[in-house]
Structure formats: C-alpha cells, structure tokens
Protein backbone atom coordinates (compact mmCIF):
# COMPACT_ATOMS: atom_id res chain seq x y z
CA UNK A 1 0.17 55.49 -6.44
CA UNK A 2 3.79 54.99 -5.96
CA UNK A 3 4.13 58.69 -4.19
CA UNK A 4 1.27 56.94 -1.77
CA UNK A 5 3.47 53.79 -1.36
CA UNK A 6 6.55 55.96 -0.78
CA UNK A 7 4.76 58.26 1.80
CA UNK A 8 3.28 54.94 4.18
CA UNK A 9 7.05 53.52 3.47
CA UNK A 10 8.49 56.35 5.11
CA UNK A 11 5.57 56.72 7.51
CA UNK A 12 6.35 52.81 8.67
CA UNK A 13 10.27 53.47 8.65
CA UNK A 14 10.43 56.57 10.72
CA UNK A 15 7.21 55.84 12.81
CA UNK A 16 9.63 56.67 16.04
CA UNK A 17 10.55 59.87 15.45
CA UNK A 18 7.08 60.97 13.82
CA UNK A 19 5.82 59.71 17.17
CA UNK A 20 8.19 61.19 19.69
CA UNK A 21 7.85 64.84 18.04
CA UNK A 22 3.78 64.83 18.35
CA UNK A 23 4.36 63.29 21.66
CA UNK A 24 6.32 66.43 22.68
CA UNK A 25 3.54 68.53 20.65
CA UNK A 26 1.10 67.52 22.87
CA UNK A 27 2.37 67.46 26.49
CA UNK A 28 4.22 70.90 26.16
CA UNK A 29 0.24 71.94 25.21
CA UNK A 30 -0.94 70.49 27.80
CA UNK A 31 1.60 71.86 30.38
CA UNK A 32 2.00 75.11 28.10
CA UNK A 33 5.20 75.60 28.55
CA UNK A 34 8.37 75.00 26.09
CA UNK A 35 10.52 72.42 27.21
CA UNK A 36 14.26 73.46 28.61
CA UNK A 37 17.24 71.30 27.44
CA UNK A 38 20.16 71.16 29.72
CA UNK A 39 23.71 71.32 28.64
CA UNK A 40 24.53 67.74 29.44
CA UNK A 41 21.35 66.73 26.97
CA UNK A 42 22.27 69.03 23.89
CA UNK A 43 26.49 67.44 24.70
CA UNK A 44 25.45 64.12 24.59
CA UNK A 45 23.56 64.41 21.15
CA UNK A 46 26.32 66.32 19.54
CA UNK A 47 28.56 63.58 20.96
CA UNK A 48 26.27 60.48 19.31
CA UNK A 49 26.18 62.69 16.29
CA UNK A 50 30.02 62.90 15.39
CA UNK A 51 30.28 58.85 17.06
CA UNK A 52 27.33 58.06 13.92
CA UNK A 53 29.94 60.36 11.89
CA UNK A 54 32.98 58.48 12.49
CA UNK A 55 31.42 54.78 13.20
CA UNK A 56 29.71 55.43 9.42
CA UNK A 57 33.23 56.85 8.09
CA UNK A 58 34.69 53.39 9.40
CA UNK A 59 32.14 51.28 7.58
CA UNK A 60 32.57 53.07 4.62
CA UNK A 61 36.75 52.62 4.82
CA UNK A 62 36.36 49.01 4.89
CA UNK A 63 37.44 48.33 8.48
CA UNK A 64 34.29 47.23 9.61
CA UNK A 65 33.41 44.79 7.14
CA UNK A 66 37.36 43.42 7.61
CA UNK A 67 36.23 43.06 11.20
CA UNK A 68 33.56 41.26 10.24
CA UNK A 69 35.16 38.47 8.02
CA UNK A 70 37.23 37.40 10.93
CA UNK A 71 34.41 36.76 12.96
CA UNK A 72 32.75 35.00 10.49
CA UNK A 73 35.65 32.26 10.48
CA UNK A 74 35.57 29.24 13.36
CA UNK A 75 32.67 28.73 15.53
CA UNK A 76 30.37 30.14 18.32
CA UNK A 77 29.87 33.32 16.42
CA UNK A 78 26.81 34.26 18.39
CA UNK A 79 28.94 33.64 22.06
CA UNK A 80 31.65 35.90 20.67
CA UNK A 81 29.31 38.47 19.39
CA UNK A 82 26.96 38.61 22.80
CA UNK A 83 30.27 38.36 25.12
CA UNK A 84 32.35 41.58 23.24
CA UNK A 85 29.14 43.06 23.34
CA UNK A 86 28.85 42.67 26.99
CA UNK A 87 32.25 43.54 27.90
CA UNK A 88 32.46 46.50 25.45
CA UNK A 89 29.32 48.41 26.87
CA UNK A 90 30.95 48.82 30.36
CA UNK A 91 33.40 50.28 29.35
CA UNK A 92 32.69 52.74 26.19
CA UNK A 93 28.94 52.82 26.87
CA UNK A 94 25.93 50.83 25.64
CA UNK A 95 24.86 53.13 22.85
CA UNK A 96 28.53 53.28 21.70
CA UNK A 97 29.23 49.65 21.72
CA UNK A 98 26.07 48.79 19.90
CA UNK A 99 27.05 51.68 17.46
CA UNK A 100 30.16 49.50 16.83
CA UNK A 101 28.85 45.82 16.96
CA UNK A 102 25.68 45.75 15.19
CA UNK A 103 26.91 47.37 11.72
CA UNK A 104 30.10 44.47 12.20
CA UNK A 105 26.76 41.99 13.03
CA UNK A 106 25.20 43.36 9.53
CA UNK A 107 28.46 43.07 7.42
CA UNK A 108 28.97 39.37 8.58
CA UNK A 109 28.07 36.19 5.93
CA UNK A 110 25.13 35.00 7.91
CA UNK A 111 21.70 34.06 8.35
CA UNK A 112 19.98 34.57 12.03
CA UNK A 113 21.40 38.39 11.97
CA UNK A 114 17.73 39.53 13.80
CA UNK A 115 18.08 37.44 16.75
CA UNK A 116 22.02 38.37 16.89
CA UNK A 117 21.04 42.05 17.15
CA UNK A 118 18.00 41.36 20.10
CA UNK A 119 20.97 39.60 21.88
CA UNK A 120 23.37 42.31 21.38
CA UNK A 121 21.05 44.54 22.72
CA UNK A 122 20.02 42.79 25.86
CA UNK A 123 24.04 42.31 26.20
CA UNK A 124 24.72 45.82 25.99
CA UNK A 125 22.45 46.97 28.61
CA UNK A 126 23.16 44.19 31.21
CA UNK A 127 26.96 44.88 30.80
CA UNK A 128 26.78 48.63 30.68
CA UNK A 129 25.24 48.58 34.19
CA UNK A 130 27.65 46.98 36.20
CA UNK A 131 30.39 50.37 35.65
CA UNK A 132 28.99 53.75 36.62
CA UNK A 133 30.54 55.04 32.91
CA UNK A 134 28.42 52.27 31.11
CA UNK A 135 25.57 54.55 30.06
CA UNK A 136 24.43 58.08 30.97
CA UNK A 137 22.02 56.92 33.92
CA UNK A 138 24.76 54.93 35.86
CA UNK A 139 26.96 58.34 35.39
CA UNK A 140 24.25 60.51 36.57
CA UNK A 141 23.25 58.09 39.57
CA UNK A 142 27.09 57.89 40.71
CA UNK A 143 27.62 61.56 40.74
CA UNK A 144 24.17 62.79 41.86
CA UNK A 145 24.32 60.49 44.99
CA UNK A 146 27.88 60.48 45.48
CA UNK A 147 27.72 56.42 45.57
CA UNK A 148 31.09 54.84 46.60
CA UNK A 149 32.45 52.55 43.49
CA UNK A 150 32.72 49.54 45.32
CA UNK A 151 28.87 50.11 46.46
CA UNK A 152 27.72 50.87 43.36
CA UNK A 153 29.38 47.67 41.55
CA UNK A 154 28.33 45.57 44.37
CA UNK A 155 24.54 46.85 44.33
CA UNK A 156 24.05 45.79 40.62
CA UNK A 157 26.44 42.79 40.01
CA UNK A 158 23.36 40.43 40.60
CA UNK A 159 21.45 42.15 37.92
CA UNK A 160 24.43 42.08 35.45
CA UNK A 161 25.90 38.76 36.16
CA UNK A 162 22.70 36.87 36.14
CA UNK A 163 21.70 38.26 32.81
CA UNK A 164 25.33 37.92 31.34
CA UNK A 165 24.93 33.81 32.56
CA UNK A 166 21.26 33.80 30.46
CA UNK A 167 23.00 35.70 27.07
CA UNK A 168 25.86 33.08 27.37
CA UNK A 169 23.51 29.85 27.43
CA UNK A 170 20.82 31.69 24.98
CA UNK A 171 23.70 32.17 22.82
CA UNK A 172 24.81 28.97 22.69
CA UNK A 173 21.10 27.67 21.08
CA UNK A 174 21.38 30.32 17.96
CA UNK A 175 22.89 28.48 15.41
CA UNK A 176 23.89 30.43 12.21
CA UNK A 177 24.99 29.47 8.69
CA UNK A 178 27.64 31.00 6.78
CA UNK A 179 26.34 31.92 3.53
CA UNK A 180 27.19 31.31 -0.31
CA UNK A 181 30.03 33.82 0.02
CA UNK A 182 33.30 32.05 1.26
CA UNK A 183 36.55 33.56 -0.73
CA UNK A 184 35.09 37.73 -0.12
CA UNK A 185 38.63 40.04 -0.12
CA UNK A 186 37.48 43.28 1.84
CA UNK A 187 40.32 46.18 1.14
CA UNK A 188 41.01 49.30 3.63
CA UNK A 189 41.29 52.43 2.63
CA UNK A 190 43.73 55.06 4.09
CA UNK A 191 40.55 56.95 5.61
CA UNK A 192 39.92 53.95 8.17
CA UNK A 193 43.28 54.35 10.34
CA UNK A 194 42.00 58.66 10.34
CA UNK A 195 38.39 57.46 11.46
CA UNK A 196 39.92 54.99 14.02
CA UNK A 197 41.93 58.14 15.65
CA UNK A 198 38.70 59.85 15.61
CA UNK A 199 37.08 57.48 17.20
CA UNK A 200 39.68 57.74 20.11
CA UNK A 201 39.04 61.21 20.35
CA UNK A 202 35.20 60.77 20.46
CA UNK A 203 35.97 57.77 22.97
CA UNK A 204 38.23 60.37 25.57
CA UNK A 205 35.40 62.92 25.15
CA UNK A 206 32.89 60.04 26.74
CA UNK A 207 35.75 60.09 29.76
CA UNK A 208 35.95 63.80 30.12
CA UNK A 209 39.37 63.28 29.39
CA UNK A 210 38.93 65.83 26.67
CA UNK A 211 36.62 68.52 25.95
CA UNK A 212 33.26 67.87 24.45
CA UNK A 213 34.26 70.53 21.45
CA UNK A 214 36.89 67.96 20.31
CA UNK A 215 34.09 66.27 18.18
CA UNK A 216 34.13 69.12 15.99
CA UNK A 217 37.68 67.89 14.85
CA UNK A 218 34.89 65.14 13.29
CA UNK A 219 32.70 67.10 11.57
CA UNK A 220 35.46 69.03 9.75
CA UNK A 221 37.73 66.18 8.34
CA UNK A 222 34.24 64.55 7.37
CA UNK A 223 33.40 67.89 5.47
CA UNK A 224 36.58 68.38 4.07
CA UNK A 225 37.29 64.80 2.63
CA UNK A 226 34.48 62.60 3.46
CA UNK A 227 30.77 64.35 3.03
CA UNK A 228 28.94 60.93 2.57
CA UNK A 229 30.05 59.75 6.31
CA UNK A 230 27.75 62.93 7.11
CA UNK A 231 24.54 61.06 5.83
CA UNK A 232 24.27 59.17 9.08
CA UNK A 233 20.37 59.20 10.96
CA UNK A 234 19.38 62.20 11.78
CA UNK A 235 15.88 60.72 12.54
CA UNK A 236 16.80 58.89 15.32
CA UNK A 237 18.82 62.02 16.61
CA UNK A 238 15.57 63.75 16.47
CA UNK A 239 13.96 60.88 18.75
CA UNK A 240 16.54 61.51 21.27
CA UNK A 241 15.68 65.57 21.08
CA UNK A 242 12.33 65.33 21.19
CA UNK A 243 12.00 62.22 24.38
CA UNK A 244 14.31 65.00 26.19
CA UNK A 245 11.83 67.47 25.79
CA UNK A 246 8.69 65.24 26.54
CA UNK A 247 11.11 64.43 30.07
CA UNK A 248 11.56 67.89 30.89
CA UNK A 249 7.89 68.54 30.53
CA UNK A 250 6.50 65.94 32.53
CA UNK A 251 8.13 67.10 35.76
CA UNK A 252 6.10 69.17 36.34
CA UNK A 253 3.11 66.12 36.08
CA UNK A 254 4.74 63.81 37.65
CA UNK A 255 6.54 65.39 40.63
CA UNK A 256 6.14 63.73 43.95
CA UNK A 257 7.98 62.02 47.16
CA UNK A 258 8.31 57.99 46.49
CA UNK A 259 11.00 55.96 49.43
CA UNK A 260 9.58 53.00 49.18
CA UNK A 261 12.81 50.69 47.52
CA UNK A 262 10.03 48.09 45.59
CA UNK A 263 8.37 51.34 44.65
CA UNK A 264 11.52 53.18 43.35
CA UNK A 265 11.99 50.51 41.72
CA UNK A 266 9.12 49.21 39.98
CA UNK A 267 7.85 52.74 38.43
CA UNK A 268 11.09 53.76 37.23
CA UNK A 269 11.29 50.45 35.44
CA UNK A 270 7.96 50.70 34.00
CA UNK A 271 8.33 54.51 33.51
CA UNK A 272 11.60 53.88 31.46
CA UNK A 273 8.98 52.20 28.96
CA UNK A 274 7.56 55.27 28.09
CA UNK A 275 10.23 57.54 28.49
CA UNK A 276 13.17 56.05 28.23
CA UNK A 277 15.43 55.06 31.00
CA UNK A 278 17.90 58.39 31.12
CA UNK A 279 15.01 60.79 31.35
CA UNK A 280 13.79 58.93 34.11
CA UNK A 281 17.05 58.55 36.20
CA UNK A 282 16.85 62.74 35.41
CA UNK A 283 13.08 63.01 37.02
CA UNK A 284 12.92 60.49 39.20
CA UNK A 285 16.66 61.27 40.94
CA UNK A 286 14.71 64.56 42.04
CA UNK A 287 12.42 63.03 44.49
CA UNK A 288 13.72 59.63 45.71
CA UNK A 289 16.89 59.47 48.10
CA UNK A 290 16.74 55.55 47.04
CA UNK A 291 19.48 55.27 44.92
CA UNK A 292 19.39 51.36 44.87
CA UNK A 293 16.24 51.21 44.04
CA UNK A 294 16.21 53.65 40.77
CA UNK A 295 19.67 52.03 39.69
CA UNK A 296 17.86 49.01 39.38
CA UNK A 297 15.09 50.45 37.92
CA UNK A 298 16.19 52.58 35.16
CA UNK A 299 18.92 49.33 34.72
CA UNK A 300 16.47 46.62 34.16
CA UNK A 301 13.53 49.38 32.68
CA UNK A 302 16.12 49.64 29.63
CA UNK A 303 14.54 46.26 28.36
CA UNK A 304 11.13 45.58 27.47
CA UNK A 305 9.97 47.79 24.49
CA UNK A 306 12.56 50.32 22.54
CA UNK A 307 11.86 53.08 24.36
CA UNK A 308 13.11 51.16 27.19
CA UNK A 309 17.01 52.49 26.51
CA UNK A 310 18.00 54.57 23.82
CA UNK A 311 20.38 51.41 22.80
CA UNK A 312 17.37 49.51 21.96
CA UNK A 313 16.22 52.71 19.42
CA UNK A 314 20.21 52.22 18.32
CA UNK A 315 20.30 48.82 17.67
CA UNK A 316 16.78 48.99 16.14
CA UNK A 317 17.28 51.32 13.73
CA UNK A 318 20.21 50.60 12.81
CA UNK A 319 18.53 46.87 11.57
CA UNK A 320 15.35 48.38 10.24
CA UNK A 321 17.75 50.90 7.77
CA UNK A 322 20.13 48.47 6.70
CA UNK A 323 19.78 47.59 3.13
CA UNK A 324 20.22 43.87 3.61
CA UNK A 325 17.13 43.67 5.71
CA UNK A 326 13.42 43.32 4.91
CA UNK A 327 11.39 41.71 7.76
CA UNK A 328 10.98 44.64 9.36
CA UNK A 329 7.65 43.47 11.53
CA UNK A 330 8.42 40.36 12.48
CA UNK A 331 11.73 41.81 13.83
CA UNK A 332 9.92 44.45 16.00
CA UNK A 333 7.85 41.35 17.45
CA UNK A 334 10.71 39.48 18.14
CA UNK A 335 12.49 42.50 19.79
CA UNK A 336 9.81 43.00 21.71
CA UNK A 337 9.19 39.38 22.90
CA UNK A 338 12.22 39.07 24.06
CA UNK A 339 12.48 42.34 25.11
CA UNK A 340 9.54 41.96 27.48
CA UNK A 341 10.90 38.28 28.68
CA UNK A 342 14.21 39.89 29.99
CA UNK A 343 12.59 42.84 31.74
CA UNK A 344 9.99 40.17 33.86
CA UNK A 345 13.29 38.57 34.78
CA UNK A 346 14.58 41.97 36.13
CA UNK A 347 11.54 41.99 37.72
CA UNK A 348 11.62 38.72 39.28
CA UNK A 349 15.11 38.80 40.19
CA UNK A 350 14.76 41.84 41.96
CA UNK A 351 11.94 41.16 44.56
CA UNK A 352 13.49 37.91 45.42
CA UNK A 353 16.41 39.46 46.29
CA UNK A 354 15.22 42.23 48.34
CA UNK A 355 12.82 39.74 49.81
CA UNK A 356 15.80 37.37 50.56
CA UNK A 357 18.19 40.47 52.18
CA UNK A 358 16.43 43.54 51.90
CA UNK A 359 19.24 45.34 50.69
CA UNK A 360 18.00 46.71 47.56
C-alpha cells in the first residue's frame, strides 16, 4: 500500500516530464522519424544544468536564505519582489532570474509565498521581453531577422510596460505576514563567495562573452567539494529535452506560409501553449517574414498554462519540490487562473493596438 501511495506521489509530482516524454513517443511515431537536436538546444540545457548547479550550491552556502532575511524586513515585500523580478529578467534572462528569485521567495518568513511565485512569473516574462537577451526567443528573433535594437525595444515596450504597470498595482493588494520566526541568524559559508564567481561565469556564458564549455569549471568544483549541489532536477531538464524533440518533429506537420500580422500573432501565442514559446519562435521563424507579429506572439504565448514559457515549468517546479510546500493543486489552479487572465490581456492589448496603428 505505501509502494502504491509512493508510485501515484511520484506519478502527481513529475506528471510534466512523464507527459512530455510520451508526447515525444508518440509524434516521432507518427512522423517516424527521430527527432534532431541542434547545437544551440543541447548548449542551452547544459547551460540551465550547471546555473541549477551553482544557484543550488548558493542555497546550500547560506547566501540565499541571508538574501532572504533582508527582504523580509520593512514593507512592500511583494512590490520589491515583482519589481527585481522584472528588472532582473531583461537582463540575465527569465529562466535565470526566476532560478534566483523564487528559491530567495521560498526561504523568506512568510505566508502568501504561492501568489508571490505566479507574480514572479508573470514579472519575469513581461520584463524579459522588452531586451532581445531576455530569453532565448527574443535572441533568436533579433538575430534571425536582423531587427535594429531600437525597433525591436520600441515594437514590444507596450506589451512590457503595460504588464509591468498591472504587476505593480496587483502587487500592491497581496498582503503578507511575517511569521513566528523574528530573531533567525543565517551564517555563510566560504563555498557561497566560490558559487557567486560561478555564477558570473555561467552569467558571461549567457552573453557569449565566454565559451559555453566554461560551465564545466561548475560541474568539477561541485564534484570535487560539493556533490550534493549536483542533486538539482533533472526531471524538469528532461521536460526541456523531450518539448525540443516534440518541436523538431512537428515541422514537418505543421509547415506552411502565414503573413497575416493578427495571424502570426495569434497562433504562435496559442501554439506556445502546447509547445512552449522557444520551440515555436524556432518553427514558426521558418515560414513568417512577420517578425512583429511572432515577437508578440511567442512574448505574450509565454503566459497562460506552464507550457506557455519554460519559466513558468521553472518557477513551478521549483514550488511544487520545495519542502515547505503542500498545496500543490490549488497552486496549479491558481497559476493557471492567472496565468490565463494575463495572456487574454496580451490578447486584448494587442488587437487594439494594431487596430489603433496597424503597426504590429
């Protein structure tokens, strides 16, 4: 009986990646063919391996939780949380700045973490679009069209600013309580200032500044002195590898000429629901000239459910596997609530504008 209880535990825990592999199972039968995985894929999963690496080697020093005690102290905790959030993912990335925040959010003294983590979320993917380095899609979209920067901010500043006004005022309504726990000393081992030049390192691989074989220097200090900052999730990992796959197959389904802006638009947004919003930028980028249109798209398509953006699967499981946490239903409803609320915003905001100018 318990065996049964531990195998539907793990069942409901890891649902995602249980669900992406027989996804892949089943459209590379269908196609019959073996999905391909580009160079740029298998890079950016070694580099959000050895960021889970050093970002769990952190937590572990003490840092984090150090971090976290500050915040806790004066007011407007959720404003501060949803605003360095924000800021953060334009420049180091969404996935990366969740990877960061949300295990601080965790550490903190207080109730109301679940809606703190939605917010954080929906922060990180408005702000990562505004800066063609904010998440892989922006990149990709930049240097597959050869967009000008000042176009490229300008096209997608509505989008950004409109959602970063909304996180500010919905911020301001989530009031949280410290909790029993006033006089906590957190100490910081020597490890945390090696992890934090790591993390640097990781950071100026993201630029290109150095080569992505840098990480490695990760995976050897953390096997040399630190083997439990190894034991980060490789399920989610797996996710990533497997929705790359199922994108690589459906090419070949899903291949045709769309020009239509509204069009563009709309199906890369709902197709980033599916398939997540990088894969799509991939397929979609190879029969549209509308750049606009699919920035948008794959922009406001990474709300909604967690496939949406693989920040949502981030932020998500990193909730649903902290130890602290046990509402793990009622947190996937409220994530996708207001998930779902912000992308029919997107939506909205989108056709009125294009309506109003027609230049999107």
């Amino acid at each position: 009986m318990k065996a049964r209880a531990t195998f539907i535990d793990f069942i409901l825990r890891e649902w995602l990646v249980i669900a992406s592999g027989v996804g892949l199972l089943l459209i590379s039968f269908y196609t019959k063919r073996i999905p391909a995985y580009s160079i740029n894929e298998i890079e950016m999963l070694f580099i959000l391996f050895v960021l889970f690496v050093t970002i769990n080697g952190l937590q572990k020093s003490g840092l984090i939780s150090k971090i976290a005690q500050s915040i806790e102290k004066g007011r407007f905790i959720p404003l501060k949380l949803v605003i360095i959030t924000f800021f953060l993912s334009m420049l180091v990335t969404n996935d990366i700045a969740l990877t960061v925040i949300v295990p601080l959010t965790l550490s903190l003294n207080i109730n109301r973490k679940d809606v703190l983590v939605i917010l954080e979320a929906l922060a990180a993917n408005s702000g990562s679009a505004l800066t063609p380095v904010g998440n892989p899609q922006n990149l990709f979209i930049y240097w597959f069209y050869g967009v000008s920067p000042d176009a490229f901010i300008k096209t997608i500043a509505p989008f950004s600013l409109m959602f970063l006004g909304l996180l500010i005022v919905s911020s301001l309504f989530v009031k949280t309580k410290n909790g029993i726990q006033e006089n906590r000393v957190h100490k910081i081992n020597d490890k945390a200032y090696i992890y934090g030049v790591l993390l640097v390192i990781v950071l100026l691989t993201v630029f290109h500044v150095l080569p992505v074989l840098s990480g490695v220097v990760v995976i050897l200090f953390a096997l040399i002195f630190d083997r439990k900052s190894l034991r980060v999730d490789y399920a989610l990992l797996f996710s990533f590898f497997f929705f790359f796959g199922i994108a690589d197959n459906l090419k070949l389904i899903l291949a045709s000429e769309i020009t239509h802006a509204g069009h563009v638009f709309l199906l890369s947004a709902l197709a980033s629901q599916v398939m997540s919003n990088v894969p799509v930028a991939l397929l979609f980028a190879k029969f549209t000239s509308n750049w606009q249109g699919l920035l948008w798209g794959v922009n406001a398509g990474g709300f909604g459910g967690l496939f949406g953006s693989l920040a949502n699967l981030i932020a998500y499981k990193l909730y649903i596997v902290h130890k602290e946490t046990n509402n793990a239903a009622i947190f996937t409803a409220k994530f996708l609530i207001m998930g779902y609320m912000a992308l029919f915003v997107a939506i909205g905001l989108y056709f009125i504008l294009y309506q109003a100018n027609g230049l999107l």
